[in-house]
N, C-alpha and C. Protein backbone atom coordinates (compact mmCIF):
# COMPACT_ATOMS: atom_id res chain seq x y z
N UNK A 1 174.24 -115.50 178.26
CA UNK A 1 173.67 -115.18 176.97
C UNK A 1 172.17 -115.25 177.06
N UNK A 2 171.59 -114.08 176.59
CA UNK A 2 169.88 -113.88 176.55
C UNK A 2 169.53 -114.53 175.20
N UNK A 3 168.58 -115.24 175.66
CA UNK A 3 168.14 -115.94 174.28
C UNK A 3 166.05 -114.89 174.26
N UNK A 4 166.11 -114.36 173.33
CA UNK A 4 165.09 -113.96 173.29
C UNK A 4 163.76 -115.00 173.07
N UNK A 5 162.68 -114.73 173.86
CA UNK A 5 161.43 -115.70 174.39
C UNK A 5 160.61 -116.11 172.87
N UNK A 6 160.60 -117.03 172.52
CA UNK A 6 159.97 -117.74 171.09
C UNK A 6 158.84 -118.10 171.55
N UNK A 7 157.91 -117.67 172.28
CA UNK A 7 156.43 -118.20 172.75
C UNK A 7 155.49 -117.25 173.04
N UNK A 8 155.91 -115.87 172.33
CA UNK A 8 155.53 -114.69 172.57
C UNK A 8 154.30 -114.81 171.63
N UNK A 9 153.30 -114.27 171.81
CA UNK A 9 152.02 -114.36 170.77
C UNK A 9 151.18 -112.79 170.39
N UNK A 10 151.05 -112.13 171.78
CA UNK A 10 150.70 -110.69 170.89
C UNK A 10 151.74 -110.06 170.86
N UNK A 11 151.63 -108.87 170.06
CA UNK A 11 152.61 -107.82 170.06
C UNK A 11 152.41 -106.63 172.01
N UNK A 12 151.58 -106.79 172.45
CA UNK A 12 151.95 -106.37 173.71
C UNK A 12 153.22 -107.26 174.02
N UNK A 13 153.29 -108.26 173.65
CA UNK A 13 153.94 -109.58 174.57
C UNK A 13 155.81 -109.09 174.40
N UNK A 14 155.52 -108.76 172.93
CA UNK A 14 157.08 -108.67 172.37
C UNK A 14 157.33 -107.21 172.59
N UNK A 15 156.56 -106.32 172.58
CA UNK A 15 156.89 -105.02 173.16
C UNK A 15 157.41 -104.61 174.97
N UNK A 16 156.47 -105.96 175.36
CA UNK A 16 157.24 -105.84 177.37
C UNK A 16 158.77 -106.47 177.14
N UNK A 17 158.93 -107.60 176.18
CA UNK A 17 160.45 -108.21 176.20
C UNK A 17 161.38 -106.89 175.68
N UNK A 18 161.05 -106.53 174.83
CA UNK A 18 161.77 -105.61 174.43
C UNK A 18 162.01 -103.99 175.38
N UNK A 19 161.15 -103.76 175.67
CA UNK A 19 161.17 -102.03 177.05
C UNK A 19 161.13 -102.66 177.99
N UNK A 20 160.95 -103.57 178.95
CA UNK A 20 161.01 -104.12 180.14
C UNK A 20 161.68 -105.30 180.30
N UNK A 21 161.47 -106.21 179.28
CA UNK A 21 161.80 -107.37 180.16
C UNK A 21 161.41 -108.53 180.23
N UNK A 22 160.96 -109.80 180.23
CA UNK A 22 160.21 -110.63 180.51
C UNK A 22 160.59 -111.81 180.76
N UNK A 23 159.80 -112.75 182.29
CA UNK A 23 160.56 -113.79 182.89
C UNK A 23 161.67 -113.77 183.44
N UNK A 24 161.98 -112.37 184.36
CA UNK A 24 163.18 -111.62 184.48
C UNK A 24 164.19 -111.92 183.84
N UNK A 25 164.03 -111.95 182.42
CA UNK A 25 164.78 -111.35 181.50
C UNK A 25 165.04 -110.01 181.30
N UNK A 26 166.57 -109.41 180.78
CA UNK A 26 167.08 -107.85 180.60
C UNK A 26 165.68 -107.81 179.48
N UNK A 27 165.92 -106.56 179.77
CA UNK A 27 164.95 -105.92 178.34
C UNK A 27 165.96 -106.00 177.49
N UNK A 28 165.56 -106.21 176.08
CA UNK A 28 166.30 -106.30 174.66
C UNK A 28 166.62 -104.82 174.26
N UNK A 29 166.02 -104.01 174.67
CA UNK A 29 166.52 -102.87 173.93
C UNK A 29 167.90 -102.43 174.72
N UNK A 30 167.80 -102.76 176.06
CA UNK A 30 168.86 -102.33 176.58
C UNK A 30 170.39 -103.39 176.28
N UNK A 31 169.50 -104.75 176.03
CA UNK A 31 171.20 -105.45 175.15
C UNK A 31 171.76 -104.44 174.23
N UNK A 32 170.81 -104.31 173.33
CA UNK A 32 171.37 -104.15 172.27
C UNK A 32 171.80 -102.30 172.38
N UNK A 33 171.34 -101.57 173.26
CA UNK A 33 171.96 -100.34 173.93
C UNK A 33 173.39 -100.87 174.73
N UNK A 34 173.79 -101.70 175.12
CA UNK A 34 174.82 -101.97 175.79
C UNK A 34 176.09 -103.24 175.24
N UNK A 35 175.61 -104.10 174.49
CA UNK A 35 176.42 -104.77 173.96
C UNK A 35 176.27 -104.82 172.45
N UNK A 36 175.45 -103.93 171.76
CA UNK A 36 175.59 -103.94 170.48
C UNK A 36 174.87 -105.40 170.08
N UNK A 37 175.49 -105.99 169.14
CA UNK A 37 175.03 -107.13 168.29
C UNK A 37 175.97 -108.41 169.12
N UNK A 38 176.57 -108.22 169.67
CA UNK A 38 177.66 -109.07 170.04
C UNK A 38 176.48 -110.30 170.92
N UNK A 39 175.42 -109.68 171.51
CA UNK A 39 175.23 -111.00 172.22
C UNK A 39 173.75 -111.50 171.53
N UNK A 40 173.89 -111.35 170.28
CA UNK A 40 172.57 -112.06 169.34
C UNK A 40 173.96 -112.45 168.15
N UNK A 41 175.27 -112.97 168.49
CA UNK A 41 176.23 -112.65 167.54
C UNK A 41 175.91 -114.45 166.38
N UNK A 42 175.38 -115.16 167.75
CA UNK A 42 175.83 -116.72 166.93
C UNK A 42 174.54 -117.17 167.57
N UNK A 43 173.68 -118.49 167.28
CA UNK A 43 173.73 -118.99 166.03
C UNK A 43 173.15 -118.25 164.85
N UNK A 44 173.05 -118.60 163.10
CA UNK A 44 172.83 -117.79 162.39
C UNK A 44 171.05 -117.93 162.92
N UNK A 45 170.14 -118.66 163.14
CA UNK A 45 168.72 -118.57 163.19
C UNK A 45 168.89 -117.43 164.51
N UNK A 46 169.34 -117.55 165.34
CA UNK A 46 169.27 -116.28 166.77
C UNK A 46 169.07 -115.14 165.71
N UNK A 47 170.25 -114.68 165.20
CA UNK A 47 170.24 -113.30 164.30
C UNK A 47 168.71 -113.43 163.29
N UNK A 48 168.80 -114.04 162.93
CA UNK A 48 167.39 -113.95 162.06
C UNK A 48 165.21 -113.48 162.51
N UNK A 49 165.69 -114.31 163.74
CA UNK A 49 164.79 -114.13 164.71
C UNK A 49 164.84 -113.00 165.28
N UNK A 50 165.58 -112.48 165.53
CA UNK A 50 165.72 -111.01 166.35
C UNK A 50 165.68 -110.10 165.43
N UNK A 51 166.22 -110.33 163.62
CA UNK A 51 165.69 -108.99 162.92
C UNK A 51 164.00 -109.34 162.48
N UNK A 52 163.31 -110.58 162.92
CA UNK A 52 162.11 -110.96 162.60
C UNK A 52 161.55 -109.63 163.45
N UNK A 53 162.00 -109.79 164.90
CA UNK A 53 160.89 -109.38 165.98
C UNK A 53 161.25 -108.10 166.04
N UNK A 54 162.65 -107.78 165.36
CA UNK A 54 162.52 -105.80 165.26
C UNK A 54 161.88 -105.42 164.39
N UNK A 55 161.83 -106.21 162.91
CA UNK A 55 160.85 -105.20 162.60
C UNK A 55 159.34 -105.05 162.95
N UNK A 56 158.96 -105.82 164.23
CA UNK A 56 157.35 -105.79 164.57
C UNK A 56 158.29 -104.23 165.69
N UNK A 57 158.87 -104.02 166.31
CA UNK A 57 158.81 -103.19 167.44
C UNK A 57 159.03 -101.59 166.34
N UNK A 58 160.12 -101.80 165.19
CA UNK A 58 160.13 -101.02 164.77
C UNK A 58 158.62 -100.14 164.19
N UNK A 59 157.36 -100.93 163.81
CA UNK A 59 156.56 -100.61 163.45
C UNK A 59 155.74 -99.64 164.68
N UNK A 60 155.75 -100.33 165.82
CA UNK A 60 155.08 -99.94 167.18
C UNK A 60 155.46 -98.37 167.18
């Protein structure tokens, strides 16, 4: 289970986690291209945090 990086500070930072990758971590876009929601499924703060940091990518 990918826990997305909480120490991220610019938006370059959260834009490489998300299209690339970071701390050889999967890139996030490709979780969520490949397993849907299922692996941001539990705890309820995970889900909350991850629609925090889409809507910064959605803006990009």
């Amino acid at each position: 289970t990918y826990k997305m990086a909480r120490s991220l500070k610019t938006v370059h930072q959260v834009w490489q986690e998300w299209s690339a990758g970071i701390h050889g971590g999967p890139a996030v876009r490709n979780l969520e291209e490949s397993h849907g929601s299922t692996w941001r499924s539990t705890p309820a703060d995970k889900r909350f945090f991850f629609f925090r940091r889409k809507r910064i990518i959605d803006h990009i």
